[in-house]
C-alpha atoms as a PDB file:
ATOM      1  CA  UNK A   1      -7.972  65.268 -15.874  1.00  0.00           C
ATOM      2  CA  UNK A   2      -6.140  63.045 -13.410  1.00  0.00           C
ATOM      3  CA  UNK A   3      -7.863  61.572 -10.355  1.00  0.00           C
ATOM      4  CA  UNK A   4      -4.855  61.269  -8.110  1.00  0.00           C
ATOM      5  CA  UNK A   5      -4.134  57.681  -9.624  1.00  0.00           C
ATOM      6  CA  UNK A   6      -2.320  55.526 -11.822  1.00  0.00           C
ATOM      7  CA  UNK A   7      -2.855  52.741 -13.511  1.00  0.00           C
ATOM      8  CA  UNK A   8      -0.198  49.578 -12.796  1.00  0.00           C
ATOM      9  CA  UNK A   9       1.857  48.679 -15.948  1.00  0.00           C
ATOM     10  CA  UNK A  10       1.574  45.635 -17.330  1.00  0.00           C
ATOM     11  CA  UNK A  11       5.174  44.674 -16.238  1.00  0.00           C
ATOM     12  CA  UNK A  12       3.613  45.380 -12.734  1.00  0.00           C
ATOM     13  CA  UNK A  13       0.529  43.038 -13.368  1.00  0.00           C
ATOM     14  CA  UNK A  14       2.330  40.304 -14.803  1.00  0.00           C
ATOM     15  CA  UNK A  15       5.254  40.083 -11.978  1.00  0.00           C
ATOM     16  CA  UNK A  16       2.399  39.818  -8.869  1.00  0.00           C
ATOM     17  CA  UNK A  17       0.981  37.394 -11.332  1.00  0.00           C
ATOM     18  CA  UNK A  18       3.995  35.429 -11.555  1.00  0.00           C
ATOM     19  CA  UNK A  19       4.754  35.791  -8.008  1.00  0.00           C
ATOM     20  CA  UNK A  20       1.404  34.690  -6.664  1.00  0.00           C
ATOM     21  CA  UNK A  21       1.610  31.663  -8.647  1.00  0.00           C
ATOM     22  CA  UNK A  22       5.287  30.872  -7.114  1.00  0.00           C
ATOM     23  CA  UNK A  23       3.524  31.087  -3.711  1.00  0.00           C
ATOM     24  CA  UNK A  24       1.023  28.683  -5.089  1.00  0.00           C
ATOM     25  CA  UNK A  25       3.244  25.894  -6.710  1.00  0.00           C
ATOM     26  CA  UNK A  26       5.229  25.778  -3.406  1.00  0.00           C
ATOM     27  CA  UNK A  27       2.443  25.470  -1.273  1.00  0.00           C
ATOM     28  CA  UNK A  28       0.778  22.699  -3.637  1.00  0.00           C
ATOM     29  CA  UNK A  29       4.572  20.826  -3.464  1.00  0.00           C
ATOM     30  CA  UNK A  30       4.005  21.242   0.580  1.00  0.00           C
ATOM     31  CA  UNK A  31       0.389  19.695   0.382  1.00  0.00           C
ATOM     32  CA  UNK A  32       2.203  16.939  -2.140  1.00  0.00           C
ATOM     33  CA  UNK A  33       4.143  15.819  -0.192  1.00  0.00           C
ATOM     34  CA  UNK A  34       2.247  15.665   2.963  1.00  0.00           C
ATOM     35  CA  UNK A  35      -0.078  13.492   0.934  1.00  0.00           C
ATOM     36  CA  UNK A  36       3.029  11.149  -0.165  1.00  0.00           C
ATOM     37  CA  UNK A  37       3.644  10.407   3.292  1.00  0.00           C
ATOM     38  CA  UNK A  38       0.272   9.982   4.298  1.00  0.00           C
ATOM     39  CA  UNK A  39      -0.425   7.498   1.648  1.00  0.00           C
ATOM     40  CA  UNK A  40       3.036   5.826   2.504  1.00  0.00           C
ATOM     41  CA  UNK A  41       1.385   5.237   5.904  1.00  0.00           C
ATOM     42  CA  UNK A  42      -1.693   3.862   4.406  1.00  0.00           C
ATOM     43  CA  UNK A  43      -0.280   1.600   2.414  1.00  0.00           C
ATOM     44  CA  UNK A  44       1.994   0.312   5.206  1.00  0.00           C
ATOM     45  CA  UNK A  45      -1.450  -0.245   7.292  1.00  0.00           C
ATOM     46  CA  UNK A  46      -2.945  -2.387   4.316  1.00  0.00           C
ATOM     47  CA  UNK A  47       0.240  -4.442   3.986  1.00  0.00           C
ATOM     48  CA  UNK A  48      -0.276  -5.146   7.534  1.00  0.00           C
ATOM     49  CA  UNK A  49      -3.843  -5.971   8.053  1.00  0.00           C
ATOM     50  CA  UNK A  50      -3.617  -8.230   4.681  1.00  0.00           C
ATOM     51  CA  UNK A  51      -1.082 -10.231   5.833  1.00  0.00           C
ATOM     52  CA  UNK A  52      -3.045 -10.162   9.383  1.00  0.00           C
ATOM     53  CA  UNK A  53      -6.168 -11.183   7.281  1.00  0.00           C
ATOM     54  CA  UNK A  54      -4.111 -14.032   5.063  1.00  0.00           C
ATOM     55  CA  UNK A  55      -2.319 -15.387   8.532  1.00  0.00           C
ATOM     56  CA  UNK A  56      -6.018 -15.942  10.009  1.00  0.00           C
ATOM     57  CA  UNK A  57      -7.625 -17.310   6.773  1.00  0.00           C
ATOM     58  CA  UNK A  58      -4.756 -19.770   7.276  1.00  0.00           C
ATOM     59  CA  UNK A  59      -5.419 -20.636  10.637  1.00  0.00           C
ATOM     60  CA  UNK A  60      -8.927 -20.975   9.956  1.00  0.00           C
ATOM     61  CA  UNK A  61      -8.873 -23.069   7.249  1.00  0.00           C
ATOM     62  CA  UNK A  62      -6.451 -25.679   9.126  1.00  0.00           C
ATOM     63  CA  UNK A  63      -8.844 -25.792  11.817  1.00  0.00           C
ATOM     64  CA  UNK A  64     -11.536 -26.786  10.346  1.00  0.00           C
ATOM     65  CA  UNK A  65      -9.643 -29.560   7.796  1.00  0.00           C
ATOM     66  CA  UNK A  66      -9.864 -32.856   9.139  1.00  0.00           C
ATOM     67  CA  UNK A  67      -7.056 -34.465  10.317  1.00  0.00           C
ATOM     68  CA  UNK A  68      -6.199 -36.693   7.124  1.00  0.00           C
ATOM     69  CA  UNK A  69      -4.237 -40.216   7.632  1.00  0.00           C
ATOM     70  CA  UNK A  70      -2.544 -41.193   4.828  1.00  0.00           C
ATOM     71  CA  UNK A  71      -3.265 -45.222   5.135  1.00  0.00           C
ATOM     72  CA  UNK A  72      -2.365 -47.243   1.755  1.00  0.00           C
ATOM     73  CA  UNK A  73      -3.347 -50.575   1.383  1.00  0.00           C
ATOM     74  CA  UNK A  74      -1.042 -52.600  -0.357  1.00  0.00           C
ATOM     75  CA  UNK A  75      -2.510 -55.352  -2.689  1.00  0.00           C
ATOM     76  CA  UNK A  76       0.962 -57.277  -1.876  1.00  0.00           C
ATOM     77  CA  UNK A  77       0.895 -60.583   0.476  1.00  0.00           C
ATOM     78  CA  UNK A  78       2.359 -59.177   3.992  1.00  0.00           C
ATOM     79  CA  UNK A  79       5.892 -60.027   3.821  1.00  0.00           C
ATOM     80  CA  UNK A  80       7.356 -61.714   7.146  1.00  0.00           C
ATOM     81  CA  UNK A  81      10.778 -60.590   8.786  1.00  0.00           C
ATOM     82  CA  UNK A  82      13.220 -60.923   6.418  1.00  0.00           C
ATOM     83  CA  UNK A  83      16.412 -63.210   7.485  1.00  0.00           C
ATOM     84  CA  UNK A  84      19.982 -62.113   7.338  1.00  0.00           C
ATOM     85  CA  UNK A  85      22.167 -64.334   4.556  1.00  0.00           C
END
């Protein structure tokens, strides 16, 4: 006794199966590589704000060094102007 229905071969199954996951690889690649770029971006921004951060540290730290004059003393006898021969 038939109900007025059939059941879907397994040919049927498997090919919705196959085409469903299609949909989902290329959707997946779309989200990849939306992510890619986004993290390209990010990465740019840290390059930036480390080099921003390194440039300040710089400036900072020469601020605050004291001025250093490099004075030798020389254990020599001060020698007078010299003559021309």
């Amino acid at each position: 006794m038939l109900w007025g229905w059939r059941m879907p071969s397994m040919r049927a199954v498997l090919e919705a199966r196959r085409k469903a996951a299609v949909v989902r690889v290329e959707e997946l690649e779309a989200e990849l590589n939306r992510v890619q770029t986004d993290l390209a971006d990010a990465e740019e921004v840290l390059r930036h704000r480390v080099i921003g951060l390194e440039q300040y540290l710089e400036a900072l730290a020469e601020e605050e060094a004291p001025a250093v004059v490099a004075v030798r003393s020389s254990r020599r006898k001060p020698v007078g102007p010299r003559r021309a021969v």
